[in-house]
Protein backbone atom coordinates (compact mmCIF):
# COMPACT_ATOMS: atom_id res chain seq x y z
CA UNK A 1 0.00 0.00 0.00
CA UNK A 2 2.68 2.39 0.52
CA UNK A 3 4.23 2.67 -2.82
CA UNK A 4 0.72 4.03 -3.53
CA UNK A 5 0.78 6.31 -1.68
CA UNK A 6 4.65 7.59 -1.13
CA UNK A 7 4.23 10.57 -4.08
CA UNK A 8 1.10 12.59 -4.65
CA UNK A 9 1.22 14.80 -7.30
CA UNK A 10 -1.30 17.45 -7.40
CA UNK A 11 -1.65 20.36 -9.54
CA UNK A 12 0.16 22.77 -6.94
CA UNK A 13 1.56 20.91 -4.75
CA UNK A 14 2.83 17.21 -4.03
CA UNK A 15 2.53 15.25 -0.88
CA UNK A 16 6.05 13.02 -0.31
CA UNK A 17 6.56 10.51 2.58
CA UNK A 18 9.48 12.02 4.81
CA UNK A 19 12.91 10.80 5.07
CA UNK A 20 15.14 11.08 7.58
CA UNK A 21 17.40 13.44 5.28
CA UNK A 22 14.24 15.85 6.14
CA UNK A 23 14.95 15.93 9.99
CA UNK A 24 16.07 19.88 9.67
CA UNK A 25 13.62 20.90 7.71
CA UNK A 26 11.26 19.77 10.01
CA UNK A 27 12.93 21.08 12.82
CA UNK A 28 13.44 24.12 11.71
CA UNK A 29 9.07 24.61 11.31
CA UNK A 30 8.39 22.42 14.01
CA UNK A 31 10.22 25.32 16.13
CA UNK A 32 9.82 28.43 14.26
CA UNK A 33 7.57 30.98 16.44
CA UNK A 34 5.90 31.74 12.88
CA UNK A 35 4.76 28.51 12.32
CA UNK A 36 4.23 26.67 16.09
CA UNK A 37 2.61 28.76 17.79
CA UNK A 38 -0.84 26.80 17.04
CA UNK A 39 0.91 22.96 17.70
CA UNK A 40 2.37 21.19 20.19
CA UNK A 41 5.96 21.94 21.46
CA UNK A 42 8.67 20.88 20.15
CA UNK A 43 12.07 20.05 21.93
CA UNK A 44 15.41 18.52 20.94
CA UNK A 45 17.57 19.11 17.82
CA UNK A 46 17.54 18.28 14.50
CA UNK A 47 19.38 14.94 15.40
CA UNK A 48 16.61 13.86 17.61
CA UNK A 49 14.38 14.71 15.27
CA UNK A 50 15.85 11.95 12.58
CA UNK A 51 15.83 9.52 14.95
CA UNK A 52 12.14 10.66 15.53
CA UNK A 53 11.82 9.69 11.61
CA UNK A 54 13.83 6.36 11.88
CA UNK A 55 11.36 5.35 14.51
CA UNK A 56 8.15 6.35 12.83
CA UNK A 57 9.20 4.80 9.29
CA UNK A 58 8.05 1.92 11.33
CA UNK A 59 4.72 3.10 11.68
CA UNK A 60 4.54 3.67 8.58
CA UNK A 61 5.67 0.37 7.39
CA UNK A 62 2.84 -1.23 9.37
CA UNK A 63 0.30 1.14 7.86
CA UNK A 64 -0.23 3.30 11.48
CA UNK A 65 1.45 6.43 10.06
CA UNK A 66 2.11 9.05 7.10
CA UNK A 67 4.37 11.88 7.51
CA UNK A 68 4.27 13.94 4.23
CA UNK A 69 6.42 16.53 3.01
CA UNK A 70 4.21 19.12 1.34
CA UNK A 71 6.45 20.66 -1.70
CA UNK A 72 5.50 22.94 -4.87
CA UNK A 73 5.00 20.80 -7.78
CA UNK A 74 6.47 23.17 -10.14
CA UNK A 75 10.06 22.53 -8.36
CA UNK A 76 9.44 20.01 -5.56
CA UNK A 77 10.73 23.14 -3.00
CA UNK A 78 9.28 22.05 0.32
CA UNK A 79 6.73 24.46 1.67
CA UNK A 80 5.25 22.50 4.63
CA UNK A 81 4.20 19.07 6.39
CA UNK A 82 0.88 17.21 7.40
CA UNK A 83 0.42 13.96 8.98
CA UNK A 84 -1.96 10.64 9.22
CA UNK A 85 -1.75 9.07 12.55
CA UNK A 86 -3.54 6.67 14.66
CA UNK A 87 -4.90 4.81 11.83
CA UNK A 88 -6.79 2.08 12.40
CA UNK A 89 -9.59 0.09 10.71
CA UNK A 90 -12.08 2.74 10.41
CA UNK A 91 -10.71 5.81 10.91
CA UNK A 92 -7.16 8.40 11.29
CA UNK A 93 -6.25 11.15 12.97
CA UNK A 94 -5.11 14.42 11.04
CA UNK A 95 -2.79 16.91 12.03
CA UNK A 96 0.76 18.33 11.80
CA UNK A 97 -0.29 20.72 9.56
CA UNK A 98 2.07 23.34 8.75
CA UNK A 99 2.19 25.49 5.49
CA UNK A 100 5.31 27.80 4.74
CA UNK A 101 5.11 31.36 3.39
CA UNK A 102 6.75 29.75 0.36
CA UNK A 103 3.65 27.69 -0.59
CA UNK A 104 1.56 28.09 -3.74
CA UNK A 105 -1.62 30.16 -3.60
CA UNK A 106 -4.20 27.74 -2.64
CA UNK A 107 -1.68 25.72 -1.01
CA UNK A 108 -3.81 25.00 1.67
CA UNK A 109 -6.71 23.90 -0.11
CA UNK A 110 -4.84 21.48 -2.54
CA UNK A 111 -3.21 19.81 0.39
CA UNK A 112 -5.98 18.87 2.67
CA UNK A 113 -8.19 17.07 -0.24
CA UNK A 114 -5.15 15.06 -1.29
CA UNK A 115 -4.08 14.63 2.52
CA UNK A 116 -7.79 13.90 3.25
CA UNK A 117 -7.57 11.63 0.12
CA UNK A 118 -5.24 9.79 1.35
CA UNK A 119 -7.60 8.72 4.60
CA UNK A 120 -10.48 8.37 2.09
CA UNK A 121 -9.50 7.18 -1.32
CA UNK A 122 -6.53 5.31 -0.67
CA UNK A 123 -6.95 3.80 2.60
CA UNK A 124 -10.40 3.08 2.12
CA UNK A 125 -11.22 4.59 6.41
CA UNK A 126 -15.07 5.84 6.96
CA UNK A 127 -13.43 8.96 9.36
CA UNK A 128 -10.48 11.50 9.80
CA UNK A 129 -10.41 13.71 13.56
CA UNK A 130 -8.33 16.40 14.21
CA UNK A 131 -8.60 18.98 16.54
CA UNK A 132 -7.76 22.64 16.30
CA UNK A 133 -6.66 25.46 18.67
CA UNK A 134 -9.60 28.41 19.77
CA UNK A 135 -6.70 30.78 19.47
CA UNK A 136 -6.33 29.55 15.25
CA UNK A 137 -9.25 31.45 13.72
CA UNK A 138 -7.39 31.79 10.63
CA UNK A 139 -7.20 27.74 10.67
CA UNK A 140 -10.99 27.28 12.09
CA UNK A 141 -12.10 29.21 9.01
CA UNK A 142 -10.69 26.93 6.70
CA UNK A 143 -12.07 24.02 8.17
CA UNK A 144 -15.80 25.49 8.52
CA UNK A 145 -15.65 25.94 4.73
CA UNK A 146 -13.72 22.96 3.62
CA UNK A 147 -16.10 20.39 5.38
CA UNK A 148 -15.52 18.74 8.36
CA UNK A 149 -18.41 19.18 11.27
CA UNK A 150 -17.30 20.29 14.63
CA UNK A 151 -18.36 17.89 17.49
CA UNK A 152 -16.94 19.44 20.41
CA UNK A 153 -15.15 22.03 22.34
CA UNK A 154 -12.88 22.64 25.15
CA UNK A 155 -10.98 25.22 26.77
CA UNK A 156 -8.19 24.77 24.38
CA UNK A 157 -9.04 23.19 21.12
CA UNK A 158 -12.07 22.85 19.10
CA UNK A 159 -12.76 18.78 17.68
CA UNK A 160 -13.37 18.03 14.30
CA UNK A 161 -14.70 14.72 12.61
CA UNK A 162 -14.59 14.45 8.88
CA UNK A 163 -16.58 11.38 7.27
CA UNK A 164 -16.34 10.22 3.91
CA UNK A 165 -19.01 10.59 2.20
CA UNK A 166 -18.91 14.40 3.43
CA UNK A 167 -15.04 14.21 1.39
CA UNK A 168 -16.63 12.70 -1.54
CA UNK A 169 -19.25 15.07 -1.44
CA UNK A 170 -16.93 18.21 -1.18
CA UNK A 171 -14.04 16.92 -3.46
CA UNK A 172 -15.54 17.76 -6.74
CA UNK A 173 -16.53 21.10 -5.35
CA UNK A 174 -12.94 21.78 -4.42
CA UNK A 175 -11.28 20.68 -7.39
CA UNK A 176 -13.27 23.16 -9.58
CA UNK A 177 -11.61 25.86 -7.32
CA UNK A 178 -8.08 24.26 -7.82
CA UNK A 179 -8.58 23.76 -11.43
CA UNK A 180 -9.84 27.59 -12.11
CA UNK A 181 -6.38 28.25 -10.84
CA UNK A 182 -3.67 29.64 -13.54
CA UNK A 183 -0.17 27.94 -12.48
């Protein structure tokens, strides 16, 4: 299943499995106040982030993970990350998010149906969750018009549950958007 999905090229951007040659890069947005100020906290050095990677190409290799590179397809520059995790036989978690100031215009859009795709189409799972800080209403935005339904709140974080035929439903809809685009 992996070889599948290990390259998704879209018409902006393209979704690549990390390696662990990708550690700094991913340190380096993981910590930037720019970018992190909406995720968890990050610690540790690029170093320990590789050996982060090394450990979770073993999730991956049993199907429990995906760790993408987000990169422009017109030059495969990297211009952010987003992640599938705790996948299991009916649904995955979505999250790591992060999208440079280097991405293409509609960056954001382009990534989270092939990201979401990736739940959907190629895994076959009925649900994606994520959750998403109160503080994020740039973020929150996004969501409430790309799809997903909000099922709760607390006093950090608003939930989100996104089910497939909602994805399905919304995909074709989106893709008009992306392909109105002039690249």
């Amino acid at each position: 299943m992996v070889g599948e999905i290990s390259k998704i090229a879209g018409r902006l951007i393209t979704l690549r499995l990390v390696v662990p040659e990708d550690a700094e890069y991913i340190h380096h947005l993981r910590t930037d106040r720019k970018y992190n100020r909406h995720l968890s906290p990050v610690t540790g050095t690029p170093e320990d982030q590789r050996i982060w990677i090394n450990n979770y190409k073993y999730r991956e290799a049993g199907g429990q993970e995906y760790y993408y590179i987000i990169q422009r397809t017109a030059d495969a520059e990297p211009c952010g990350l987003v992640r599938l995790y705790n996948i299991n036989e009916t649904e995955f978690t979505w999250g790591s998010w992060i999208l440079a100031d280097n991405k293409p215009r509609k960056a954001a859009l382009e990534s989270a149906v092939i990201s979401f795709g990736v739940g959907f189409e190629q895994l076959g799972l009925h649900r994606g969750v994520f959750d998403v800080r109160l503080d994020n209403a740039h973020a929150i935005a996004f969501y409430k018009r790309f799809g997903p339904v909000e099922i709760r709140s607390d006093k950090q974080n608003l939930y989100f549950e996104y089910h497939r035929e909602a994805y399905f439903r919304n995909r074709e809809q989106h893709n008009q958007v992306l392909e109105k685009l002039i690249v």
